[in-house]
N, C-alpha and C. Protein backbone atom coordinates (compact mmCIF):
# COMPACT_ATOMS: atom_id res chain seq x y z
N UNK A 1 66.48 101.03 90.58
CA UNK A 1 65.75 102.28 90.69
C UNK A 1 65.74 103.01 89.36
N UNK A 2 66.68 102.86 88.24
CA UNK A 2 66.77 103.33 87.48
C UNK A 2 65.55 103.16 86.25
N UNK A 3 65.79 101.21 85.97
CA UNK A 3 64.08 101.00 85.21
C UNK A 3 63.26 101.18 85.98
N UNK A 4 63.06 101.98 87.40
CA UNK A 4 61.68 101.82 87.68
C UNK A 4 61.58 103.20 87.56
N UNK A 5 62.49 104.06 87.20
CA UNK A 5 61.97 105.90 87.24
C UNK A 5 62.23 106.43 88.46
N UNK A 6 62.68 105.61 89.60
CA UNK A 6 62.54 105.90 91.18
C UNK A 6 64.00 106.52 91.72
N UNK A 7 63.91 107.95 90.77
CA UNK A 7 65.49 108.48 91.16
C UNK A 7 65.06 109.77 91.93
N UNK A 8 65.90 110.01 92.68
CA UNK A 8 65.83 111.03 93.56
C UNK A 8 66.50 112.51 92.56
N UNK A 9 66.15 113.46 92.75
CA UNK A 9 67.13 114.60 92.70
C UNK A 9 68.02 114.40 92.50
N UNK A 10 68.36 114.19 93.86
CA UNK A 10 70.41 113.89 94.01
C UNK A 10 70.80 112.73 92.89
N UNK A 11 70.59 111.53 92.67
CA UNK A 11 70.35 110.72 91.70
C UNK A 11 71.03 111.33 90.56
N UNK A 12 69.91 112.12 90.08
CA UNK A 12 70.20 112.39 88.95
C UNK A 12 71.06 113.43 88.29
N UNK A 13 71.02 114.28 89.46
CA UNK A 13 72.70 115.11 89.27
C UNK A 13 73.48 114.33 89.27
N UNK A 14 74.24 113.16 89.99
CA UNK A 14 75.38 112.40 90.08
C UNK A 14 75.20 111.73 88.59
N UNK A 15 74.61 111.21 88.40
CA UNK A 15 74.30 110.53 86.85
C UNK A 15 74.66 111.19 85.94
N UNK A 16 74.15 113.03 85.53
CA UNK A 16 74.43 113.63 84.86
C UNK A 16 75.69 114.23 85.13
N UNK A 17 76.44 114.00 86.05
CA UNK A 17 77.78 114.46 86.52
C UNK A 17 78.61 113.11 85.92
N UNK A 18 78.43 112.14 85.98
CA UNK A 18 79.24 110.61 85.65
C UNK A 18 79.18 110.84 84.14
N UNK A 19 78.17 111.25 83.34
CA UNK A 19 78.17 110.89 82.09
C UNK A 19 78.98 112.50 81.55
N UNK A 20 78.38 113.77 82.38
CA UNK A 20 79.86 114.65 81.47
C UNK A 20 80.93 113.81 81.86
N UNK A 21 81.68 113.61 82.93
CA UNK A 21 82.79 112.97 83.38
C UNK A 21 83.26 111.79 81.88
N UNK A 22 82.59 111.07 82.09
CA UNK A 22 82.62 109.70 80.62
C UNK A 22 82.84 110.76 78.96
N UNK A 23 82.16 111.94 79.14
CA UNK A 23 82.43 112.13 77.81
C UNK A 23 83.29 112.76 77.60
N UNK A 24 84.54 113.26 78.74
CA UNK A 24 85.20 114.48 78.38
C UNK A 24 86.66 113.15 78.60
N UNK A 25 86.33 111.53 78.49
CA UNK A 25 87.38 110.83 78.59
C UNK A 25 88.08 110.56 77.06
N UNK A 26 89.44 110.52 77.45
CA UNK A 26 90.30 110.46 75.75
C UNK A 26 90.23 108.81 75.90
N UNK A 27 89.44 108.23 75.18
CA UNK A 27 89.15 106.87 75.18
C UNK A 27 89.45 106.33 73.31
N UNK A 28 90.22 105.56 73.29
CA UNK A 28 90.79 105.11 71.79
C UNK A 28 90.16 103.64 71.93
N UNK A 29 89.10 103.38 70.71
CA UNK A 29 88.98 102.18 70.67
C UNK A 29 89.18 101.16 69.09
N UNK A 30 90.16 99.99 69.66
CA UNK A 30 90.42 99.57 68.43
C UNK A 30 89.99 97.53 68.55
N UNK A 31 89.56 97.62 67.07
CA UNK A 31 88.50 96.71 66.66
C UNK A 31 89.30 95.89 65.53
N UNK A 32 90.49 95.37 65.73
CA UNK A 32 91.32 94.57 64.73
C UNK A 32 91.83 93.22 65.06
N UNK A 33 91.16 92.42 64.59
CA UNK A 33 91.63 90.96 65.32
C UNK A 33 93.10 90.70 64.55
N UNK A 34 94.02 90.87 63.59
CA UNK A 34 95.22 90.90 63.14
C UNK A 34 95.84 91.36 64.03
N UNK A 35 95.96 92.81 65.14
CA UNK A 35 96.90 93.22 65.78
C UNK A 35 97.54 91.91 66.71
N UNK A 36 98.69 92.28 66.67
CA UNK A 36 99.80 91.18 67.88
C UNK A 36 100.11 92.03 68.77
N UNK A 37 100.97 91.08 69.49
CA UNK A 37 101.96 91.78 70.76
C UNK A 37 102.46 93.07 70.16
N UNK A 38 103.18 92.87 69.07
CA UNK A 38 104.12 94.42 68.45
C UNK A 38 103.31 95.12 67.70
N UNK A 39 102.27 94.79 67.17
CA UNK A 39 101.36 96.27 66.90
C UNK A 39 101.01 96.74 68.21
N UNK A 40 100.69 96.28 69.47
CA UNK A 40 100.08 96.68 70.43
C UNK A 40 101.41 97.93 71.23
N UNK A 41 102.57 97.03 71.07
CA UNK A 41 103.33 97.61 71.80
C UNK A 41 103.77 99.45 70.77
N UNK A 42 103.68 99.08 69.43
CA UNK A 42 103.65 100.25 68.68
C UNK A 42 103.14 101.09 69.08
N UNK A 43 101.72 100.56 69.07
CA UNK A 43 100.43 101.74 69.48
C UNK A 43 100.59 102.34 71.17
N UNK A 44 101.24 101.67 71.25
CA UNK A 44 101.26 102.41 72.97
C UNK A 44 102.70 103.14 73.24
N UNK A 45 103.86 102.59 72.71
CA UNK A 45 104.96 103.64 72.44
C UNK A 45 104.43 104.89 72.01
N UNK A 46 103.66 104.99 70.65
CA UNK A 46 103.29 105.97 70.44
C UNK A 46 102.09 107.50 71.11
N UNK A 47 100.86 106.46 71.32
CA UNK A 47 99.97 107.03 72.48
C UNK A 47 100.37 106.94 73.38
N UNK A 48 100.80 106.62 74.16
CA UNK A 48 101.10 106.54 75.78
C UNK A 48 99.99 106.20 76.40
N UNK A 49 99.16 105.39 76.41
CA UNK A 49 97.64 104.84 76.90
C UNK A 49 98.26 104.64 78.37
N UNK A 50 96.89 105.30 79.41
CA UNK A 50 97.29 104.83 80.92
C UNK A 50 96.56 103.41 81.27
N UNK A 51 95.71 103.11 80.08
CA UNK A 51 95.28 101.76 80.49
C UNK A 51 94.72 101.22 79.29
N UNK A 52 95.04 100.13 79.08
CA UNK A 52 94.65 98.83 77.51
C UNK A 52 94.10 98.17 77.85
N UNK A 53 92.82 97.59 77.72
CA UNK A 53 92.12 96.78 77.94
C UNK A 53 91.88 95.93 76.64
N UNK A 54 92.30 94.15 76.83
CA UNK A 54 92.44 93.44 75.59
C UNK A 54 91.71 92.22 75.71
N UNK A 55 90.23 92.54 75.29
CA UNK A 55 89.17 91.41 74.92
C UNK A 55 88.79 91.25 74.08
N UNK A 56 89.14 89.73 73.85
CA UNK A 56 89.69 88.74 74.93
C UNK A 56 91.08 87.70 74.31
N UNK A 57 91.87 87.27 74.79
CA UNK A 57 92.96 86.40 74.63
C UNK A 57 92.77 85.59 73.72
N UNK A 58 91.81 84.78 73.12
CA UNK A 58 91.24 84.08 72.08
C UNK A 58 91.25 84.54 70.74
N UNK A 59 91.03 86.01 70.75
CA UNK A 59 91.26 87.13 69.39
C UNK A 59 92.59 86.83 68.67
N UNK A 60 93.55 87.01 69.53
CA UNK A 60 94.94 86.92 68.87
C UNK A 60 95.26 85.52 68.21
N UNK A 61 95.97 85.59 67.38
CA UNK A 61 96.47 84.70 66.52
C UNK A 61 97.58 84.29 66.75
N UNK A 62 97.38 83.25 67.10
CA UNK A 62 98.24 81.65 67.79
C UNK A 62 98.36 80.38 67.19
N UNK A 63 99.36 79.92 67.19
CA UNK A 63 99.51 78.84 66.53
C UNK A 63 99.16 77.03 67.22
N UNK A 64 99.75 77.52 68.48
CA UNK A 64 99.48 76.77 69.86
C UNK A 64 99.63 77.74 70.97
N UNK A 65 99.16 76.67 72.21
CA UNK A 65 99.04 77.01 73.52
C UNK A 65 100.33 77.68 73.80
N UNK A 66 101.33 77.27 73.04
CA UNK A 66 102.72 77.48 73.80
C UNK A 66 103.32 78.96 73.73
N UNK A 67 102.72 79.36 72.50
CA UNK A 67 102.96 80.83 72.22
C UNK A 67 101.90 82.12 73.37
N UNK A 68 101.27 81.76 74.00
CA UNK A 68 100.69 81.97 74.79
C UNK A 68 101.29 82.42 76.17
N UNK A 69 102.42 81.65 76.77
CA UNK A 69 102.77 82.81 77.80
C UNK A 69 103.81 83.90 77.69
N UNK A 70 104.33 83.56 76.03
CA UNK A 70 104.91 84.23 75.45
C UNK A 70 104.16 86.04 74.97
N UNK A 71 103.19 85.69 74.59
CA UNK A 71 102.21 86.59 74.73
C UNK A 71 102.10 87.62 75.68
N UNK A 72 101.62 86.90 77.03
CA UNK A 72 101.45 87.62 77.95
C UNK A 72 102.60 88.10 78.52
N UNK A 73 104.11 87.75 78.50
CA UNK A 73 105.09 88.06 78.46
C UNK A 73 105.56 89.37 77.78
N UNK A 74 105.19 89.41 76.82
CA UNK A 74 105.42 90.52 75.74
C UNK A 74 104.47 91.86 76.68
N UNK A 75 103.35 91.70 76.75
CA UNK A 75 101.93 92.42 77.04
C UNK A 75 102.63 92.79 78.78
N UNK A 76 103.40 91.86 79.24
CA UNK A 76 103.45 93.02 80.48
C UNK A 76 104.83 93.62 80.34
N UNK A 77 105.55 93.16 79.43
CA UNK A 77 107.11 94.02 79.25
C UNK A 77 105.98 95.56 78.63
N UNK A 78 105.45 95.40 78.19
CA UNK A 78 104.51 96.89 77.57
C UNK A 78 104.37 97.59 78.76
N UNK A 79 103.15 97.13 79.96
CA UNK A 79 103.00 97.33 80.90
C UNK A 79 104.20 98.16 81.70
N UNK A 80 105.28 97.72 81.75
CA UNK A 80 106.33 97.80 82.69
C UNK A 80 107.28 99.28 81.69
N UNK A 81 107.68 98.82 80.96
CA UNK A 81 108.06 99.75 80.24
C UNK A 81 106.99 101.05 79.76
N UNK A 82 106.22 101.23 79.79
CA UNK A 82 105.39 102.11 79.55
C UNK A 82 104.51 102.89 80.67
N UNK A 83 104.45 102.23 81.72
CA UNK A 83 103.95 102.39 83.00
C UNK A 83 102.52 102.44 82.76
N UNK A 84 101.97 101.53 82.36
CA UNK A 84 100.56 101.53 82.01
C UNK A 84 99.87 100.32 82.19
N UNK A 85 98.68 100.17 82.68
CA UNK A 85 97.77 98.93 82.76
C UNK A 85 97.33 98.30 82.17
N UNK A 86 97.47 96.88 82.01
CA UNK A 86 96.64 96.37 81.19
C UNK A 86 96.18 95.23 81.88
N UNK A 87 94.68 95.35 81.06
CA UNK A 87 93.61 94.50 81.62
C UNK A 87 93.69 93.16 80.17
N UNK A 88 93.87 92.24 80.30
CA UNK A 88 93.81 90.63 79.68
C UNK A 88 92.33 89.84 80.12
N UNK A 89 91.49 89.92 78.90
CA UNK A 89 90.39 89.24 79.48
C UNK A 89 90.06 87.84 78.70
N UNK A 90 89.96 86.62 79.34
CA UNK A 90 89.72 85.34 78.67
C UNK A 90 88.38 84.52 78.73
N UNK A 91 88.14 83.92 78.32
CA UNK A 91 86.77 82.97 78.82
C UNK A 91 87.83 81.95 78.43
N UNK A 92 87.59 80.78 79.26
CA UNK A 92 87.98 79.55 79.19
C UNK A 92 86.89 78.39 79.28
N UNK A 93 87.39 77.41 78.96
CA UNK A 93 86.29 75.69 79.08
C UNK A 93 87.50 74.78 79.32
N UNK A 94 87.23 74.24 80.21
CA UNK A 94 87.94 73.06 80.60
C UNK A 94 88.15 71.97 79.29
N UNK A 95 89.50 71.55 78.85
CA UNK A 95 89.64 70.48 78.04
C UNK A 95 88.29 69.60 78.13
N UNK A 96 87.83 69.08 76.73
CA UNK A 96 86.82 67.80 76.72
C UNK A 96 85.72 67.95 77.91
N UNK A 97 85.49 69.40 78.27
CA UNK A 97 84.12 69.72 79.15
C UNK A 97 83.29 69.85 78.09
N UNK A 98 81.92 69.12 77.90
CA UNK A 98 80.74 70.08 77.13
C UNK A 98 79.48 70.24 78.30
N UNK A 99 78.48 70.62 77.79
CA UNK A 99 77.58 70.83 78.94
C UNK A 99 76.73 69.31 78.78
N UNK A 100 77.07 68.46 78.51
CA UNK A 100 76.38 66.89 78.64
C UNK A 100 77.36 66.01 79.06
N UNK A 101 78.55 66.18 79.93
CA UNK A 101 79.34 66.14 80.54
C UNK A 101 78.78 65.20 81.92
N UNK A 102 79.45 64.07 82.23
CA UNK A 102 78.75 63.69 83.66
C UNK A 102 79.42 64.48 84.58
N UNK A 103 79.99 65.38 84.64
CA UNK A 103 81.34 66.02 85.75
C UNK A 103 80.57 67.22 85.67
N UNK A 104 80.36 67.94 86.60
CA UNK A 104 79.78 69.47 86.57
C UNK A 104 81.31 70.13 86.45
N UNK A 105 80.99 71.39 85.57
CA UNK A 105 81.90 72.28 85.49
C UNK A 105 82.60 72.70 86.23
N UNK A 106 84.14 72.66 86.91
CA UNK A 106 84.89 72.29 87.96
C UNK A 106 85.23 73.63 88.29
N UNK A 107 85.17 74.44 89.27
CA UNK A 107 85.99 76.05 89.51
C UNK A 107 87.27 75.89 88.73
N UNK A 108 87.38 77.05 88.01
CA UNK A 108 88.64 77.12 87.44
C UNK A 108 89.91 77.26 88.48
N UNK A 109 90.88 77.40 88.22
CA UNK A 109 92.06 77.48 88.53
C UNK A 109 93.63 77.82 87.57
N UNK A 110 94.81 78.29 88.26
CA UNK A 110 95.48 79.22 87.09
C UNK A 110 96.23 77.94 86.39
N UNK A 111 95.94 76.86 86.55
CA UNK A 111 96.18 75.79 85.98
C UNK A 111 95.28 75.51 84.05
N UNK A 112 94.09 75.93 84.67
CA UNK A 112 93.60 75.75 83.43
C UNK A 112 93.44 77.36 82.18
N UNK A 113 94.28 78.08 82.70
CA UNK A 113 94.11 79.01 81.89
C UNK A 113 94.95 78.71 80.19
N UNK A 114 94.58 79.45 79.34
CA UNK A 114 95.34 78.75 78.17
C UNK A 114 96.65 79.44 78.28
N UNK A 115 97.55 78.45 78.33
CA UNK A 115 99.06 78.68 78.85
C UNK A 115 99.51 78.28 80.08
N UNK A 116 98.86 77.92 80.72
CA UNK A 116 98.50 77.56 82.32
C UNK A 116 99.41 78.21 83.15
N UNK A 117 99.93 77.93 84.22
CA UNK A 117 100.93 78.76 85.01
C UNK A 117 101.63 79.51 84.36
N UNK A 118 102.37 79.32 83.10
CA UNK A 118 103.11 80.51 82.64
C UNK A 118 102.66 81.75 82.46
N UNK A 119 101.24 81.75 81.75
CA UNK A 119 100.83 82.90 81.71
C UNK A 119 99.96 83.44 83.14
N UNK A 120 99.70 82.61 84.26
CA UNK A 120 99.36 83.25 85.30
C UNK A 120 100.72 83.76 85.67
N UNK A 121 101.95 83.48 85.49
CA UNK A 121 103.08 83.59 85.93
C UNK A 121 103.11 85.16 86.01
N UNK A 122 102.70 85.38 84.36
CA UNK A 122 103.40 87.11 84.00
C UNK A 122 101.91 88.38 84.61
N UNK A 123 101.37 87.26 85.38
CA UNK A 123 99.92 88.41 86.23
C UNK A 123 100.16 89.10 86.97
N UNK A 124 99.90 89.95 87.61
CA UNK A 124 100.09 90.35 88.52
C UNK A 124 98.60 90.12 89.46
N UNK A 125 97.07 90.14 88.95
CA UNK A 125 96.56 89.70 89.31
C UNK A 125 95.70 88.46 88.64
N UNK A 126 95.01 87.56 89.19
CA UNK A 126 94.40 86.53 87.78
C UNK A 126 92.97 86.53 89.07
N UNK A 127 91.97 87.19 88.15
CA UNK A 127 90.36 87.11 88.75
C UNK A 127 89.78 86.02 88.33
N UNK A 128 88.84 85.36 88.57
CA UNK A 128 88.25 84.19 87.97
C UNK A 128 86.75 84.60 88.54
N UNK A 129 85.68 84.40 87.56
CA UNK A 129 84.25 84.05 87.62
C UNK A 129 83.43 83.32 87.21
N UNK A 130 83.32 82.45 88.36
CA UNK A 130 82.93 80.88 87.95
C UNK A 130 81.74 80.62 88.25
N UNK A 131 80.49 80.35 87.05
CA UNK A 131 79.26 79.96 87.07
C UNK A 131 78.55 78.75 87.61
N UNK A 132 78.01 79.17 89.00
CA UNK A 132 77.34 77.80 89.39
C UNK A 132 76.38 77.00 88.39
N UNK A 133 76.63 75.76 87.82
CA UNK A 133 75.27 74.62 87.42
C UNK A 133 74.67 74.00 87.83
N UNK A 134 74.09 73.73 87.36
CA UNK A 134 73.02 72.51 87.68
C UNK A 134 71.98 71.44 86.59
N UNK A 135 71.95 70.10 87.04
CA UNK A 135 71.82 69.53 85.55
C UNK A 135 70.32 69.62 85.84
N UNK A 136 69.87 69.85 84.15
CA UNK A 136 67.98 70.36 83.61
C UNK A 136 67.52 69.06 83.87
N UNK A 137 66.66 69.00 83.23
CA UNK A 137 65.42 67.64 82.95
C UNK A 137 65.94 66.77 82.03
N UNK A 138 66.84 67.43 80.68
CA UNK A 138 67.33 66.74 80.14
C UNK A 138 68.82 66.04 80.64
N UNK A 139 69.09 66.57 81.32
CA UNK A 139 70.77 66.03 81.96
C UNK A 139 71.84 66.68 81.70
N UNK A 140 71.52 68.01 81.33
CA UNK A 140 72.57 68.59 80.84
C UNK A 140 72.69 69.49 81.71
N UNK A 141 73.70 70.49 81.61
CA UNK A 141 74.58 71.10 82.79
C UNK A 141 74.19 72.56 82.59
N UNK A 142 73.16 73.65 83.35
CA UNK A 142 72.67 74.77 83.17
C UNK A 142 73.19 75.54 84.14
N UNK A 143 73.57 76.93 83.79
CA UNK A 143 73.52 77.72 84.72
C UNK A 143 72.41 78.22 85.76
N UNK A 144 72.78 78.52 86.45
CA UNK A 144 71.78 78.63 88.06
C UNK A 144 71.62 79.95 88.20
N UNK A 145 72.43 80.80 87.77
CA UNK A 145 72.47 82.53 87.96
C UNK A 145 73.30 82.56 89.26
N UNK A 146 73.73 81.43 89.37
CA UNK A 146 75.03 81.80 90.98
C UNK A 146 76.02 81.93 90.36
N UNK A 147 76.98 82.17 91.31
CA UNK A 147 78.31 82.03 91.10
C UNK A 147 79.34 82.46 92.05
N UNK A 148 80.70 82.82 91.61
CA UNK A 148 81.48 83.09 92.80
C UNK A 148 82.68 84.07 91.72
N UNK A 149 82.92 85.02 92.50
CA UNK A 149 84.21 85.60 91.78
C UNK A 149 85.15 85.62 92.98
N UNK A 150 86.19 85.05 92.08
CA UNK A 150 87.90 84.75 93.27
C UNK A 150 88.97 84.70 92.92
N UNK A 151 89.67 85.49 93.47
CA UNK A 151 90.83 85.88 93.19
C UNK A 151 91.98 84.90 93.06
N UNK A 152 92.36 83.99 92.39
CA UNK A 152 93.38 82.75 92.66
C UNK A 152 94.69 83.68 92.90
N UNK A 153 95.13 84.85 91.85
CA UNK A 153 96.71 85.10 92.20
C UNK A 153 96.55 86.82 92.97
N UNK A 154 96.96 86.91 93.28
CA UNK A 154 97.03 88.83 94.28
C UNK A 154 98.53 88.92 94.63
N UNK A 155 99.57 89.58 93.70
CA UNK A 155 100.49 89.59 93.48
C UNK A 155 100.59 90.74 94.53
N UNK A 156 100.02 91.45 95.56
CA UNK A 156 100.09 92.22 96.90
C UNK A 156 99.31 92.28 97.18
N UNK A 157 98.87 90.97 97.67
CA UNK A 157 97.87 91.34 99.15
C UNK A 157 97.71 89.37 98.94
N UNK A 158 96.26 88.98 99.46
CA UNK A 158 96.16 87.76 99.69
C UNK A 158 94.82 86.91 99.16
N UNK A 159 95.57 86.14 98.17
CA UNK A 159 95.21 85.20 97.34
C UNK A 159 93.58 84.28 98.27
N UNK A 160 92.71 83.83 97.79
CA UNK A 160 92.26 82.62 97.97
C UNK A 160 90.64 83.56 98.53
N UNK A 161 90.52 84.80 98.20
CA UNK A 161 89.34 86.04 98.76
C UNK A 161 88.07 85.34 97.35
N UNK A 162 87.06 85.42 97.84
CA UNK A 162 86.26 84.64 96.83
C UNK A 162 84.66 85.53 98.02
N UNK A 163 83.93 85.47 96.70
CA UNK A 163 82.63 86.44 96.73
C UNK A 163 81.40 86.28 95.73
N UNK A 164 80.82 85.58 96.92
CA UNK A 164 79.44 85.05 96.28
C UNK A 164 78.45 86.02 95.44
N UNK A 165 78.27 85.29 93.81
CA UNK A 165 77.76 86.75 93.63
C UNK A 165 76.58 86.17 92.47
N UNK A 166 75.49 86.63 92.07
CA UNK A 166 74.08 86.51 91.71
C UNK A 166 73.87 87.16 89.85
N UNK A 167 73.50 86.40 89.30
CA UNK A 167 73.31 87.29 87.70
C UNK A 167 72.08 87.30 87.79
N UNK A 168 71.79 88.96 87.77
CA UNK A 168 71.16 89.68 87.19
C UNK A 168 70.46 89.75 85.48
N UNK A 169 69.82 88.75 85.38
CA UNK A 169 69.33 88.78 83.90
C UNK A 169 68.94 89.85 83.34
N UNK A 170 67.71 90.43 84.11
CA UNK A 170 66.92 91.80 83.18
C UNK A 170 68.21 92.93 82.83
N UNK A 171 69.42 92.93 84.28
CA UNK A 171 70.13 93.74 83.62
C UNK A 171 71.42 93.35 82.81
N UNK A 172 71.50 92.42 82.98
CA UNK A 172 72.71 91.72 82.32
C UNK A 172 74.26 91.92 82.92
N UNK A 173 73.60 91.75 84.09
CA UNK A 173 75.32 91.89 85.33
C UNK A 173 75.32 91.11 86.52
N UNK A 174 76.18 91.01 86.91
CA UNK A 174 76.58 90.33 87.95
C UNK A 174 76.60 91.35 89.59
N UNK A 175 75.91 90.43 90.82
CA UNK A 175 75.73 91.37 92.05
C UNK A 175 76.15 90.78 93.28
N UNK A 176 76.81 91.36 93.95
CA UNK A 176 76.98 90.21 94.97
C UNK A 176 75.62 89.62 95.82
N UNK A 177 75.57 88.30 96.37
CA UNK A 177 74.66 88.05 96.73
C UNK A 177 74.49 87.88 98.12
């Protein structure tokens, strides 16, 4: 309703109510692919942030996989000690997957995350959104605009909740379907 102009009144008070709301937020944003675990934990001793959001896991500088649930280890002692949230966001690819692959791209699982169980270990929750394919004309492996988002770990409540959901191109999001 929004690209089509087709807002009501009410609409558009709530809209203009969401966006004062958004601007009167103390929002810190930092843009340094060098920071580690202990600059992070610095910066939040110091600010007291009620929530960190860190995209994506690939940014940080690693030597191997192994330092990795070490990582996330560090990132929720922050969490815990600080009483604050943090959001960990990854994209992953399956080992030796490309999209000319005879195997269609397999639902992930906390197996294949980089670090695999260890770092699902230190989750409290682990979301996954996994793109349906399908192979083109040429044989290669395309997205469909399906997909599914599912919860593999729910550290309170119950694991295995999964929700069919549709991409939205013109807007560039995801809907349930």
């Amino acid at each position: 309703r929004l690209e089509r102009d087709d807002l009501t009144a009410d609409d558009r008070v709530q809209i203009e109510q969401a966006f004062a709301e958004i601007n009167n937020w103390d929002l810190t944003i930092y843009c340094d692919p060098s920071m580690n675990v202990g600059d992070i934990r610095a910066v939040q001793m110091q600010q007291r942030y009620d929530l960190i959001v860190i995209d994506y896991l690939q940014r940080f500088d690693f030597k191997d996989f192994n330092e990795i649930p070490r990582m996330a280890k560090g990132l929720k002692n922050i969490a815990l000690t600080t009483k604050c949230h943090i959001d960990l966001f990854s994209q992953i690819t399956p080992t030796g997957m490309d999209n000319r692959n005879q195997t269609p791209f397999p639902k992930m699982n906390v197996n294949m995350l980089y670090g695999g169980k260890a770092t699902a270990h230190e989750a409290d929750n682990v979301i996954m959104l996994w793109a349906h394919r399908a192979k083109d004309e040429d044989g290669g492996w395309q997205r469909t605009g399906y997909g599914d988002l599912y919860f593999e770990k729910v550290r309170q409540g119950r694991p295995g909740l999964s929700v069919n959901m549709k991409f939205d191109a013109r807007r560039i999001q995801w809907e349930e379907s």
